[in-house]
PDB file of N, CA and C in Angstrom:
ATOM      1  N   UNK A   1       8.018 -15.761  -4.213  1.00  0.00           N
ATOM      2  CA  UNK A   1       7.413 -14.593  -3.566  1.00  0.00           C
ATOM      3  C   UNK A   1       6.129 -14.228  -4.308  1.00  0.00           C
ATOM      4  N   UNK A   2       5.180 -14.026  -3.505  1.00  0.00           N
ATOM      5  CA  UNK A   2       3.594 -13.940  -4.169  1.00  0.00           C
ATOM      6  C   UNK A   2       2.843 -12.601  -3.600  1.00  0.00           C
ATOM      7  N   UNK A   3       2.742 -11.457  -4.084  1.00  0.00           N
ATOM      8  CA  UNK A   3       2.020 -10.480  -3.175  1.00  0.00           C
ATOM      9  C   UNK A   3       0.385 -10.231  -3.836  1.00  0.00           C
ATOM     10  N   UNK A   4      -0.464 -10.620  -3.081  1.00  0.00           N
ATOM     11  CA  UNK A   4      -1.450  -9.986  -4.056  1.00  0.00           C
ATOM     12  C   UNK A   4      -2.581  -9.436  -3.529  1.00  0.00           C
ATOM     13  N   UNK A   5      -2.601  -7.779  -3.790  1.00  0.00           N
ATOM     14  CA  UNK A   5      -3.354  -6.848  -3.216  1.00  0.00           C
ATOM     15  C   UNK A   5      -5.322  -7.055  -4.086  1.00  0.00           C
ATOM     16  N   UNK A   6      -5.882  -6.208  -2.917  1.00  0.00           N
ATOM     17  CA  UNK A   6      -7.109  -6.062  -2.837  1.00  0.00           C
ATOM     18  C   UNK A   6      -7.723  -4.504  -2.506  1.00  0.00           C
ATOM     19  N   UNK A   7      -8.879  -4.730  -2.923  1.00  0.00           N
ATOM     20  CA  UNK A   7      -9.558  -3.426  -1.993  1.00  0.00           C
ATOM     21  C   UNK A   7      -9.861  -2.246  -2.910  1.00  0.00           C
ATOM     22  N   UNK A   8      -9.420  -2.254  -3.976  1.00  0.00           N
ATOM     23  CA  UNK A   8      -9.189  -0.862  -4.884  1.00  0.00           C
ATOM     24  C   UNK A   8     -11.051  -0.714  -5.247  1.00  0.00           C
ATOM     25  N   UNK A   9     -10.642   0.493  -5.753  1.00  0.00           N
ATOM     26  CA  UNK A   9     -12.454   0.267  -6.683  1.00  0.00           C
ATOM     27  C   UNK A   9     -12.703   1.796  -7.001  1.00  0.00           C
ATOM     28  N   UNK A  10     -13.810   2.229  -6.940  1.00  0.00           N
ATOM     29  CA  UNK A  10     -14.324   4.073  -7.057  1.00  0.00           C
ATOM     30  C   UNK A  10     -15.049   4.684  -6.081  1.00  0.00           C
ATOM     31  N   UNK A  11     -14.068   5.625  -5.574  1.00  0.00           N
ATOM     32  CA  UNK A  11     -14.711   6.565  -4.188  1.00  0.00           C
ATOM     33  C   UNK A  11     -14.663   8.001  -4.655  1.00  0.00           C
ATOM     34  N   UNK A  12     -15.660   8.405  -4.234  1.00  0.00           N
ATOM     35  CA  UNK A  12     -16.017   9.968  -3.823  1.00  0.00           C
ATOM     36  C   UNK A  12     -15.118  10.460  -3.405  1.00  0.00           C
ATOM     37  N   UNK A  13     -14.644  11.961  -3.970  1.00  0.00           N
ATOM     38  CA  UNK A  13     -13.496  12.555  -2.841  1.00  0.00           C
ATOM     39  C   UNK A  13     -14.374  12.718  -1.380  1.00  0.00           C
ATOM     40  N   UNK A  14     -13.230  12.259  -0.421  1.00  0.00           N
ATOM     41  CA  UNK A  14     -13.735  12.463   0.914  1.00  0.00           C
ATOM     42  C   UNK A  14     -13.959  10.756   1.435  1.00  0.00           C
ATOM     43  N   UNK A  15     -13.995   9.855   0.257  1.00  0.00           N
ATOM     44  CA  UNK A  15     -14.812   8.966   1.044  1.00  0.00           C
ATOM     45  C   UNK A  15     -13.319   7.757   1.594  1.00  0.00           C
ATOM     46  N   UNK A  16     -13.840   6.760   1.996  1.00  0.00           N
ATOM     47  CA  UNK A  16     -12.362   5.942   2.556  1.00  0.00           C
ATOM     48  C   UNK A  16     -12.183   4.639   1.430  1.00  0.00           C
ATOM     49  N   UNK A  17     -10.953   4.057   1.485  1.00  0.00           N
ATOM     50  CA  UNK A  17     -11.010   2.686   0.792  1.00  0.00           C
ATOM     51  C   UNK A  17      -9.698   1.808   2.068  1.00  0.00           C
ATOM     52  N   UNK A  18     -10.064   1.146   1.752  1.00  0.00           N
ATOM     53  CA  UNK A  18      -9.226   0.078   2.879  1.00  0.00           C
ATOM     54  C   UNK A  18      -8.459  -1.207   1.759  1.00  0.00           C
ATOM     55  N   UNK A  19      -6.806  -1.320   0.721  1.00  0.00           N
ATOM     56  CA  UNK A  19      -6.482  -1.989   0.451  1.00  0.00           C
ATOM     57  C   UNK A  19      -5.865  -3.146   1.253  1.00  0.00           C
ATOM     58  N   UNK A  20      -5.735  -3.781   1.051  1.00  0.00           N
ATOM     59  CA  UNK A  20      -5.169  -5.306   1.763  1.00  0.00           C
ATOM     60  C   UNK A  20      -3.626  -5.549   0.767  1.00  0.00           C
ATOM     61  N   UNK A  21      -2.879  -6.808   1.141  1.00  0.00           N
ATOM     62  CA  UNK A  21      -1.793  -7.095   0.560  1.00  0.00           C
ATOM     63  C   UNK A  21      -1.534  -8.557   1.241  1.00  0.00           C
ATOM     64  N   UNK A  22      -1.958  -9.909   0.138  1.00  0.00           N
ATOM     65  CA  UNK A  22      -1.687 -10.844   1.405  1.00  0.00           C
ATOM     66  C   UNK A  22      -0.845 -11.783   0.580  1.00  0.00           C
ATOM     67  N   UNK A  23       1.090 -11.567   1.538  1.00  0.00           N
ATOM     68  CA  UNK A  23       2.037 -12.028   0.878  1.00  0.00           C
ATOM     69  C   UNK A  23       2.424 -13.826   1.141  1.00  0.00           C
ATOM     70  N   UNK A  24       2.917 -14.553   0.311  1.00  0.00           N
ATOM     71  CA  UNK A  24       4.076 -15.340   0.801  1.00  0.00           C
ATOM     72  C   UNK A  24       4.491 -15.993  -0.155  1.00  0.00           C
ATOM     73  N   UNK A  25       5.599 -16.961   0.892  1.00  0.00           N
ATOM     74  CA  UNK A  25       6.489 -17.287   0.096  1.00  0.00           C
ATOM     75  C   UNK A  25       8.171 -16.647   0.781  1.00  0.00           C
ATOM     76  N   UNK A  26       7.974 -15.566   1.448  1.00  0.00           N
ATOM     77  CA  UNK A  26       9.308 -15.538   2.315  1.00  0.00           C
ATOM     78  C   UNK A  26       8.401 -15.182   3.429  1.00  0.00           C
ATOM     79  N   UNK A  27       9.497 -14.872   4.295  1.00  0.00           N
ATOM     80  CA  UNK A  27       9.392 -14.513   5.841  1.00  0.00           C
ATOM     81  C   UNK A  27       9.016 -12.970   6.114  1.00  0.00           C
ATOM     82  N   UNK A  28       7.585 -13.049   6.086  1.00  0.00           N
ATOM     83  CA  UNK A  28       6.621 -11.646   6.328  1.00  0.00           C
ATOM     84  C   UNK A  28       7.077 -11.181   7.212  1.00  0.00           C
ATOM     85  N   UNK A  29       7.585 -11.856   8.514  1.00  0.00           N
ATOM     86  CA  UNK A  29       7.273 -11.133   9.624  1.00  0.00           C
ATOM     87  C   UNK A  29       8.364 -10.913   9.981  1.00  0.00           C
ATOM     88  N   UNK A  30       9.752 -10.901   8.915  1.00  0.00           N
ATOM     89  CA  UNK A  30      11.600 -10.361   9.083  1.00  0.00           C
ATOM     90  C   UNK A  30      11.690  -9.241   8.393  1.00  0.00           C
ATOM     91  N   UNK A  31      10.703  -8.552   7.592  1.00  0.00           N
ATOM     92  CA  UNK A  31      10.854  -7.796   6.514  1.00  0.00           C
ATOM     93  C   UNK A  31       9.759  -6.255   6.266  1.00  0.00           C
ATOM     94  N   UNK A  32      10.672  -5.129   5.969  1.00  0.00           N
ATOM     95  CA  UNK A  32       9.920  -3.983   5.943  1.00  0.00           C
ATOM     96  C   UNK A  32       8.748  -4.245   4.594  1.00  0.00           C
ATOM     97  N   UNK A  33       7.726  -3.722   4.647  1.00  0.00           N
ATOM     98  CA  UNK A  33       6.536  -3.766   3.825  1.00  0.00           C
ATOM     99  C   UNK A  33       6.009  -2.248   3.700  1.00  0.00           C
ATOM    100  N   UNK A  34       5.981  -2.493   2.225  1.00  0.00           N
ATOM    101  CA  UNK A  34       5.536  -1.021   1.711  1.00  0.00           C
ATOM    102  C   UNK A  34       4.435  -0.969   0.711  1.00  0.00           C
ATOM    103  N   UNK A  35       3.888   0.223   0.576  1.00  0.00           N
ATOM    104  CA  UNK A  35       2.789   0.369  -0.437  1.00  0.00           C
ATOM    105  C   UNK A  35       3.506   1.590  -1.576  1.00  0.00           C
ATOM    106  N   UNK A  36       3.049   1.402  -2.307  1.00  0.00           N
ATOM    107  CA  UNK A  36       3.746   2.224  -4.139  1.00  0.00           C
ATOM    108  C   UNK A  36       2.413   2.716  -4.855  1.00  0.00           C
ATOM    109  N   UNK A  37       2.290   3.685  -5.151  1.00  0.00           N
ATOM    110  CA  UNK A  37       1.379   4.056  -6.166  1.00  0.00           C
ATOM    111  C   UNK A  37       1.814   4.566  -7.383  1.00  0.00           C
ATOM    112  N   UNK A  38       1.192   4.579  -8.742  1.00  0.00           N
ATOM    113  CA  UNK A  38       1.908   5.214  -9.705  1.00  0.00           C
ATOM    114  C   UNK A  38       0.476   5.325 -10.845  1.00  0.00           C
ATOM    115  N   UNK A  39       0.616   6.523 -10.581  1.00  0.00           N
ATOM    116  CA  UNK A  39      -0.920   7.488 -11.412  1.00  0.00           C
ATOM    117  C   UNK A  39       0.213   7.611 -13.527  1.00  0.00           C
ATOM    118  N   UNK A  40      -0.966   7.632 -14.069  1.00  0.00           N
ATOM    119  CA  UNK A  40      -0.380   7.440 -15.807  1.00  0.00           C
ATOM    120  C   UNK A  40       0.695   8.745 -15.708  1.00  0.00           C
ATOM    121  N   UNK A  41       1.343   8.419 -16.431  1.00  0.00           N
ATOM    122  CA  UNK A  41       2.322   9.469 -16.688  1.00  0.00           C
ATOM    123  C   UNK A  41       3.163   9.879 -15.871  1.00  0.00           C
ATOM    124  N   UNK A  42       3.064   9.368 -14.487  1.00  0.00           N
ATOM    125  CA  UNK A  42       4.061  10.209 -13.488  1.00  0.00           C
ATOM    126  C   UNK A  42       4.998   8.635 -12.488  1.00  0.00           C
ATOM    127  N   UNK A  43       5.436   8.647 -12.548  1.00  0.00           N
ATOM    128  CA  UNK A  43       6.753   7.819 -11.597  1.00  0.00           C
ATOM    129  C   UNK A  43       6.280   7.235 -10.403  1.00  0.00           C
ATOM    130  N   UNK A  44       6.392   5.867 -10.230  1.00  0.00           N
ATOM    131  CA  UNK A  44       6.240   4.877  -9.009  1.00  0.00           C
ATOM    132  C   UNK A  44       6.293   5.412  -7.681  1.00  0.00           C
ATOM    133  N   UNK A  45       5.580   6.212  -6.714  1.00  0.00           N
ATOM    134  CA  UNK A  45       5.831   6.858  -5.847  1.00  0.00           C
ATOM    135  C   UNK A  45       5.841   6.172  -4.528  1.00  0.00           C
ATOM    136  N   UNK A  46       6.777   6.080  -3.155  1.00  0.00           N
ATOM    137  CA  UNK A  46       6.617   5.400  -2.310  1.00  0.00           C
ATOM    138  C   UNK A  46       5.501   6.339  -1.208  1.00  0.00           C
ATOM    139  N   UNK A  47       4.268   5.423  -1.186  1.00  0.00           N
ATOM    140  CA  UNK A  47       3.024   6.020   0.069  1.00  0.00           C
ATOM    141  C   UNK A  47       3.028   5.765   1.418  1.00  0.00           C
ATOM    142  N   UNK A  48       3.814   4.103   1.894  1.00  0.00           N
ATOM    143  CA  UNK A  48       3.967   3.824   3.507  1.00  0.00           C
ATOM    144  C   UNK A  48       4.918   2.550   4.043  1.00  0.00           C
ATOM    145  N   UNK A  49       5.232   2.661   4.688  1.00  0.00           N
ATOM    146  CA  UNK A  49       5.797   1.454   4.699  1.00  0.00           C
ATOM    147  C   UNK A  49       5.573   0.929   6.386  1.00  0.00           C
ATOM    148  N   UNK A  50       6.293   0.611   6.339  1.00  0.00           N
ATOM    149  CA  UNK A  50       5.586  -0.080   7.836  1.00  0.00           C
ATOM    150  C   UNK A  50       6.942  -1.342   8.515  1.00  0.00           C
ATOM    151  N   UNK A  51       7.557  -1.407   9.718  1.00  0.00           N
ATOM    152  CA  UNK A  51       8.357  -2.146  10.031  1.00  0.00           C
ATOM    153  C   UNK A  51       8.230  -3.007  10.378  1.00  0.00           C
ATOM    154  N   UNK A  52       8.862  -4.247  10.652  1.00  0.00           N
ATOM    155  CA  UNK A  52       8.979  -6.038  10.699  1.00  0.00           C
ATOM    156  C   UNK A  52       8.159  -5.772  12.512  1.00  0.00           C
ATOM    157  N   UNK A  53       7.760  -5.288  13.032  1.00  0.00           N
ATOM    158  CA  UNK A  53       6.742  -5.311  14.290  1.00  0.00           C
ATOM    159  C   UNK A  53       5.761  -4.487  14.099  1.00  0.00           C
ATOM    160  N   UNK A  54       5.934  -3.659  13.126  1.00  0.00           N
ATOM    161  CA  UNK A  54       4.750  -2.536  13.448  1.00  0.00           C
ATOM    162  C   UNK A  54       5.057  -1.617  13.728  1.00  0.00           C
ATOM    163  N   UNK A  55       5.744  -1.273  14.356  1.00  0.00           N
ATOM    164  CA  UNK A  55       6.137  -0.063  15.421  1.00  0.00           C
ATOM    165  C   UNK A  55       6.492   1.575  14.791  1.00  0.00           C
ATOM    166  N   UNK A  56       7.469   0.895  13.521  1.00  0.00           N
ATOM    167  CA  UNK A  56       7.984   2.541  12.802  1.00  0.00           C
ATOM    168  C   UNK A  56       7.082   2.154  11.570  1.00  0.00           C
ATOM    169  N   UNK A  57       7.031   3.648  11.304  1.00  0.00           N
ATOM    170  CA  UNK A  57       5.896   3.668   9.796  1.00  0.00           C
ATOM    171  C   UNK A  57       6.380   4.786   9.548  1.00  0.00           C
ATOM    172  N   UNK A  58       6.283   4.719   7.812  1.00  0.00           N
ATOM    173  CA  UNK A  58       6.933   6.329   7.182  1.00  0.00           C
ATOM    174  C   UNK A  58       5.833   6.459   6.234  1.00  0.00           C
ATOM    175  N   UNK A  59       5.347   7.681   6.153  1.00  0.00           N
ATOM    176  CA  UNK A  59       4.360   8.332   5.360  1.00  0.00           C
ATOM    177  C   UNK A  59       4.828   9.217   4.153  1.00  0.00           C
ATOM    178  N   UNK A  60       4.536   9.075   2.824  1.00  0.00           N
ATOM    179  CA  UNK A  60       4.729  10.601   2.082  1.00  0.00           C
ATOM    180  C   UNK A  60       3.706  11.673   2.571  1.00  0.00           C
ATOM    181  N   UNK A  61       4.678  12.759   2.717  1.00  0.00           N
ATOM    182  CA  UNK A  61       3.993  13.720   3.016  1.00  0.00           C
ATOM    183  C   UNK A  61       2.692  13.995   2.104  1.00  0.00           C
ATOM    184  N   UNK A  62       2.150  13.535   1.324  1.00  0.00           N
ATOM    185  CA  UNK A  62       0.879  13.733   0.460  1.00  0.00           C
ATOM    186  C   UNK A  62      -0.165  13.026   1.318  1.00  0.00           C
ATOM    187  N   UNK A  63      -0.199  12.184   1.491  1.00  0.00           N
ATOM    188  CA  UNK A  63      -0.797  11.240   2.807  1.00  0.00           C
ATOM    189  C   UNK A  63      -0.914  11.145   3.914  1.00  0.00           C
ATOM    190  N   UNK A  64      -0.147  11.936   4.783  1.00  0.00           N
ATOM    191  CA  UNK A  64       0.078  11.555   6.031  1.00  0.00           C
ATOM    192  C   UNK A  64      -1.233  12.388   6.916  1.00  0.00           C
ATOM    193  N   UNK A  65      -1.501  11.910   7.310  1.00  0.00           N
ATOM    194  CA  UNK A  65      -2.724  11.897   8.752  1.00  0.00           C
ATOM    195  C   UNK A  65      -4.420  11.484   7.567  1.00  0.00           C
ATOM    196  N   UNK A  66      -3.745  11.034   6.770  1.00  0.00           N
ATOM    197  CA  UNK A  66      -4.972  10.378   5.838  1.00  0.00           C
ATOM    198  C   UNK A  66      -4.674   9.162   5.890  1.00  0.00           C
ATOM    199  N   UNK A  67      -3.921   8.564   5.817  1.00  0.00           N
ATOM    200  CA  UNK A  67      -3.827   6.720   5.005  1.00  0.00           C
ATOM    201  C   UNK A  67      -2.926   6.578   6.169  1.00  0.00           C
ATOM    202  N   UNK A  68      -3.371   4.991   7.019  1.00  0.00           N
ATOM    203  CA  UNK A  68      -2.885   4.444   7.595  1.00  0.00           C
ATOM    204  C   UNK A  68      -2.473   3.296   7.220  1.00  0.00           C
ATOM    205  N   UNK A  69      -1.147   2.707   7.586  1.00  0.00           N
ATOM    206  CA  UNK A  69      -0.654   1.326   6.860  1.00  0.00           C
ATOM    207  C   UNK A  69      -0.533   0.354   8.285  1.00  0.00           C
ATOM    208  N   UNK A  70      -1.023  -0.694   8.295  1.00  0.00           N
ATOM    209  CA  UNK A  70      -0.758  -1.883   9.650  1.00  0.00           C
ATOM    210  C   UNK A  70      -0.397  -3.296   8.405  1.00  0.00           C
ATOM    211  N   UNK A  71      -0.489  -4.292   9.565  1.00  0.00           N
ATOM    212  CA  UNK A  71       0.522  -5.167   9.388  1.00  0.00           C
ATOM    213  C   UNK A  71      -0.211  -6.689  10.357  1.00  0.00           C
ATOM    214  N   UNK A  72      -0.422  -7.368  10.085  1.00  0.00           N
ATOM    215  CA  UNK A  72      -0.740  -8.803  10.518  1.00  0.00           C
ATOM    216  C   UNK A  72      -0.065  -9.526  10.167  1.00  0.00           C
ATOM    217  N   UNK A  73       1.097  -9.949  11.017  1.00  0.00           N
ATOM    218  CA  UNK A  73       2.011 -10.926  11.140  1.00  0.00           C
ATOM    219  C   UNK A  73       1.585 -12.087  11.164  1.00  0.00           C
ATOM    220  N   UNK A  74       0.570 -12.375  11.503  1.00  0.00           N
ATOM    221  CA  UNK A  74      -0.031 -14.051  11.786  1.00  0.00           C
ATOM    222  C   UNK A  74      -0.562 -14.178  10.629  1.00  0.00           C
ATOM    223  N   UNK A  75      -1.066 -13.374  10.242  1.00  0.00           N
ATOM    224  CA  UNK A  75      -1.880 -13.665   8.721  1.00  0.00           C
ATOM    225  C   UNK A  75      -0.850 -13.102   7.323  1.00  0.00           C
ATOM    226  N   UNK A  76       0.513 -12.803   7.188  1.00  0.00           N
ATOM    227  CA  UNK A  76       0.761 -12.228   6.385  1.00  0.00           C
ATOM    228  C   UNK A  76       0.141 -11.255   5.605  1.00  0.00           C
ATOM    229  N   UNK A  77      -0.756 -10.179   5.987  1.00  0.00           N
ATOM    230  CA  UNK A  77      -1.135  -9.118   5.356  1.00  0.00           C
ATOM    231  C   UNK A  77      -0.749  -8.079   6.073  1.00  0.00           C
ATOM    232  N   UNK A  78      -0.253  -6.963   5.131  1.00  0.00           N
ATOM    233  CA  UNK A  78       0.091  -5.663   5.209  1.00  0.00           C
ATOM    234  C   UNK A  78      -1.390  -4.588   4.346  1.00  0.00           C
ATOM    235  N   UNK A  79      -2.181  -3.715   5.159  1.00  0.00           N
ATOM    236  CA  UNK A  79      -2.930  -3.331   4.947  1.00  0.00           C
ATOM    237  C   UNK A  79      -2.794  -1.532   4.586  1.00  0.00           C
ATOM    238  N   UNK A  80      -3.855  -0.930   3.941  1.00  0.00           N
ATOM    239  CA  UNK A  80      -3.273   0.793   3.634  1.00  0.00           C
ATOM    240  C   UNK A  80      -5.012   1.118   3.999  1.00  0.00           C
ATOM    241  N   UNK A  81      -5.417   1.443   5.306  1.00  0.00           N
ATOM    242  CA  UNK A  81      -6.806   2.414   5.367  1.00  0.00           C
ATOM    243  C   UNK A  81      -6.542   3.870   4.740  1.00  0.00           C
ATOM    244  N   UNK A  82      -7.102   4.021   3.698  1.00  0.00           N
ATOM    245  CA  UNK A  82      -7.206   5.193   3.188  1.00  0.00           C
ATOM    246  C   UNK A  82      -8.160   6.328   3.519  1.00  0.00           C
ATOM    247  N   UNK A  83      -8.197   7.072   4.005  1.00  0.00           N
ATOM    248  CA  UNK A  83      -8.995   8.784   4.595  1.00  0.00           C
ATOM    249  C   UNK A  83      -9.249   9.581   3.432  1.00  0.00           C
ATOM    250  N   UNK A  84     -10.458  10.250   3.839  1.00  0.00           N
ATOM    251  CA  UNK A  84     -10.355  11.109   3.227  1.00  0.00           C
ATOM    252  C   UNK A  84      -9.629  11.689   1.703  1.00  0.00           C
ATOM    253  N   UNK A  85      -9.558  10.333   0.803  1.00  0.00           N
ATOM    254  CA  UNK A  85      -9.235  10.567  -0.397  1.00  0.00           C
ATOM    255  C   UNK A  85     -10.096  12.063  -1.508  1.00  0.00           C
ATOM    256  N   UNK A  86      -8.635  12.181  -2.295  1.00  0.00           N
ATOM    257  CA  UNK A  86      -8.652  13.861  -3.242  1.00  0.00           C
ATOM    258  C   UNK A  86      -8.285  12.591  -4.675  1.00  0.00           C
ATOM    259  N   UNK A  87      -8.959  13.581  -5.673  1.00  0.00           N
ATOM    260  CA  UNK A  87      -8.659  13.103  -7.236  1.00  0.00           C
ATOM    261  C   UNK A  87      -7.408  12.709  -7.089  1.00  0.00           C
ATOM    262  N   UNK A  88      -6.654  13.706  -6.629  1.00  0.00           N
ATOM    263  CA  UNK A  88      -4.736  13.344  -6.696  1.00  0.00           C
ATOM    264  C   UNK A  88      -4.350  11.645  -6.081  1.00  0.00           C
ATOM    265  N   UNK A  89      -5.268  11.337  -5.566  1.00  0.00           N
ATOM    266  CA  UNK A  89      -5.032   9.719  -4.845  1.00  0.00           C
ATOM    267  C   UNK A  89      -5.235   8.804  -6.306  1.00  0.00           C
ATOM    268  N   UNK A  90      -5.876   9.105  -7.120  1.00  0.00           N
ATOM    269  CA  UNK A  90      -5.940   8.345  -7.885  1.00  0.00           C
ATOM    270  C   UNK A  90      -4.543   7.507  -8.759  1.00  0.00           C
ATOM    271  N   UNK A  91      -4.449   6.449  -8.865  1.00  0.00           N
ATOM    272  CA  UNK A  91      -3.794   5.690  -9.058  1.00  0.00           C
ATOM    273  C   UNK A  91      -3.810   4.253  -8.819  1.00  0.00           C
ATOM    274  N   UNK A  92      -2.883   3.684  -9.828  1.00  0.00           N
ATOM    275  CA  UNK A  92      -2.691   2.466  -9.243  1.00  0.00           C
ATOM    276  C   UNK A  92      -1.448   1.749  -8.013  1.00  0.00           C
ATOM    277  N   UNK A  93      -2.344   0.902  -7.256  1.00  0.00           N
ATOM    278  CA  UNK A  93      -1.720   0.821  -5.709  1.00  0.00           C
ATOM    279  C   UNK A  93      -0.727  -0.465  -5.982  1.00  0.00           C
ATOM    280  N   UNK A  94       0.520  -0.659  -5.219  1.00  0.00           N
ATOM    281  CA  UNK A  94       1.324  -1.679  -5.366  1.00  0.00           C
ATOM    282  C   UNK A  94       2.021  -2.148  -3.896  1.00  0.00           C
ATOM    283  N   UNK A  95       1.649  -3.482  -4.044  1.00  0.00           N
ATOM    284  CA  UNK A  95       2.446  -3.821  -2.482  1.00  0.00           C
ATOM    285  C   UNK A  95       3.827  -4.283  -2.417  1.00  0.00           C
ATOM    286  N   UNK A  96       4.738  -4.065  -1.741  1.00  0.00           N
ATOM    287  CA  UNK A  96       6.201  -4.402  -2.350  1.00  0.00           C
ATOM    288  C   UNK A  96       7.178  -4.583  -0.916  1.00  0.00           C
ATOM    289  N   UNK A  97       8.094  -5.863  -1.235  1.00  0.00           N
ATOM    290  CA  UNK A  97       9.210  -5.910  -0.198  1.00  0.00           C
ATOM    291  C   UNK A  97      10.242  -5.850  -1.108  1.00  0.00           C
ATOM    292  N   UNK A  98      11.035  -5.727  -0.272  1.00  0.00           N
ATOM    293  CA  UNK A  98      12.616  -6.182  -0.899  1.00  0.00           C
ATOM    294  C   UNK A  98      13.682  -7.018  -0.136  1.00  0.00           C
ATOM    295  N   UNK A  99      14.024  -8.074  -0.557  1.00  0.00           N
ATOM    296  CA  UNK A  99      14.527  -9.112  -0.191  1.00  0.00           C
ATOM    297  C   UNK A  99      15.841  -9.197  -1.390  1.00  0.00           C
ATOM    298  N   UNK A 100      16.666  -8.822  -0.084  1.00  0.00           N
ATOM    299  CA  UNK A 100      18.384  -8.494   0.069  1.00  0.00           C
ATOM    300  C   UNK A 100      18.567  -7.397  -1.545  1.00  0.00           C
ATOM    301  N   UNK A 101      18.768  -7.893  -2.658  1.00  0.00           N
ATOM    302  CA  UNK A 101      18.743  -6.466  -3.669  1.00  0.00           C
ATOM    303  C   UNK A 101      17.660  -6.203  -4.689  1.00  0.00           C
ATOM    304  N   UNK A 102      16.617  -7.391  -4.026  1.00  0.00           N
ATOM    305  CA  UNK A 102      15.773  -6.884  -5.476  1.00  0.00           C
ATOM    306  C   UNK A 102      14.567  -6.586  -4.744  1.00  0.00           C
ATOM    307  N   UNK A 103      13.616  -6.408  -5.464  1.00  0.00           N
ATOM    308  CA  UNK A 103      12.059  -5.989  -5.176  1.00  0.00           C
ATOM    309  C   UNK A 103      10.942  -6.619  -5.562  1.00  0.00           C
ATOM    310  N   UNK A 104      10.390  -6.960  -4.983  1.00  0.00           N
ATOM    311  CA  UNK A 104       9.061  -7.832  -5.426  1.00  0.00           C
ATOM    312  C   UNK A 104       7.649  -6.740  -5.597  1.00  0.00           C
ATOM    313  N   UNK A 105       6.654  -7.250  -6.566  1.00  0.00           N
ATOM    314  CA  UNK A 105       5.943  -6.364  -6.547  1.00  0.00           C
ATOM    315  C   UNK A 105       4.773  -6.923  -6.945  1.00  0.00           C
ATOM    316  N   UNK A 106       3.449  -6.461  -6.430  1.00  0.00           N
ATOM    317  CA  UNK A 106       2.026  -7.400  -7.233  1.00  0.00           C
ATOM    318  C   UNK A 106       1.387  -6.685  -7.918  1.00  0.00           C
ATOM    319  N   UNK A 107       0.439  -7.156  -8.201  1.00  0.00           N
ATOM    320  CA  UNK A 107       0.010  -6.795  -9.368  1.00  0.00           C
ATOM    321  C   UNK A 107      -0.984  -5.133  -9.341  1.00  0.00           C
ATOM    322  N   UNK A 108      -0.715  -4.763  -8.244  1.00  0.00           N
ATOM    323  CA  UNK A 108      -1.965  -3.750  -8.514  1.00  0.00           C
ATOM    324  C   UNK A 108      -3.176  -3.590  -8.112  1.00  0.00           C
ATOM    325  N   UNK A 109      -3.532  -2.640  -7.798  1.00  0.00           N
ATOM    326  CA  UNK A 109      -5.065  -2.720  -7.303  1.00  0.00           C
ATOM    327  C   UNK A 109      -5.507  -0.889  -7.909  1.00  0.00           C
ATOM    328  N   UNK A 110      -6.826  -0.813  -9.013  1.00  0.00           N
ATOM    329  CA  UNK A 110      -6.802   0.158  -9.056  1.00  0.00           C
ATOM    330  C   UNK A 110      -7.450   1.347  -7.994  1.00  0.00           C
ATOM    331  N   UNK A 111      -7.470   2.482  -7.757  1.00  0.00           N
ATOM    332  CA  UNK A 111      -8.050   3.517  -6.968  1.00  0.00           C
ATOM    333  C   UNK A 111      -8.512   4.444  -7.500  1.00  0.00           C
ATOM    334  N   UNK A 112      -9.866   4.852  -8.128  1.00  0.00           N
ATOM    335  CA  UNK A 112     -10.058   6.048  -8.373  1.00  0.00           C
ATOM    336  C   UNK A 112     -10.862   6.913  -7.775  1.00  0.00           C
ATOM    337  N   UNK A 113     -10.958   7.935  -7.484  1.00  0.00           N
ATOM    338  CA  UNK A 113     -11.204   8.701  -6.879  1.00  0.00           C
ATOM    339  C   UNK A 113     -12.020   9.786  -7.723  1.00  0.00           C
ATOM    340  N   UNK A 114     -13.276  10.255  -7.827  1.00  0.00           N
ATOM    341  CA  UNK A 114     -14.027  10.923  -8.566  1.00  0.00           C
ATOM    342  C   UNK A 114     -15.437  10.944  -7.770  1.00  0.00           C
ATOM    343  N   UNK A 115     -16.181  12.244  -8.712  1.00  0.00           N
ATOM    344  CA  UNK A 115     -17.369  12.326  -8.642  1.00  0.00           C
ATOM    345  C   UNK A 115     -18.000  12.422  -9.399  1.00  0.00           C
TER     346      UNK A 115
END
């Protein structure tokens, strides 16, 4: 299993970032896909996830009608358009499945958010 995200870098509050996530090695297109952030000092937080068609998506409420998460089945990437990012977005981003009890996870992409 190989996940390895893109896209991170330094935005303006207000401005957008668009991460990528392009997995394999199992079966992308049987499996829920999620995004994780985890800023220094504070706990791995779940930001979106997104279902094996697309169809259901769950947001943390910190995010929601800001960051959109999609999904390209043909291409194995699971994507996070980010809105309207606040300092509080800052963190580092993680793309992650879980396949039957464990969790896979890549490496990171950072996000900061400043002016």
């Amino acid at each position: 299993v190989q996940l390895v995200e893109s896209g991170g870098g330094l935005v303006q509050p207000g401005g957008s970032l668009r991460l990528s996530c392009t997995a394999s090695g199992f079966a992308f297109s049987r499996l829920t896909m999620s995004w994780y952030r985890q800023a220094p000092g504070l706990e791995r937080e779940l930001v979106a996830r997104i279902t094996v068609a697309g169809v259901g998506t769950d947001y943390a409420d910190s995010v929601k009608g800001r960051f959109t998460i999609s999904r390209d089945n043909g291409k194995n990437t699971v994507s996070l358009q980010m809105d309207s990012l606040k300092p509080e977005d800052t963190a580092a981003y993680y793309c992650s499945v879980r396949i039957l009890l464990r969790t896979y996870w890549g490496q990171g992409t950072q996000v900061t958010v400043s002016s």
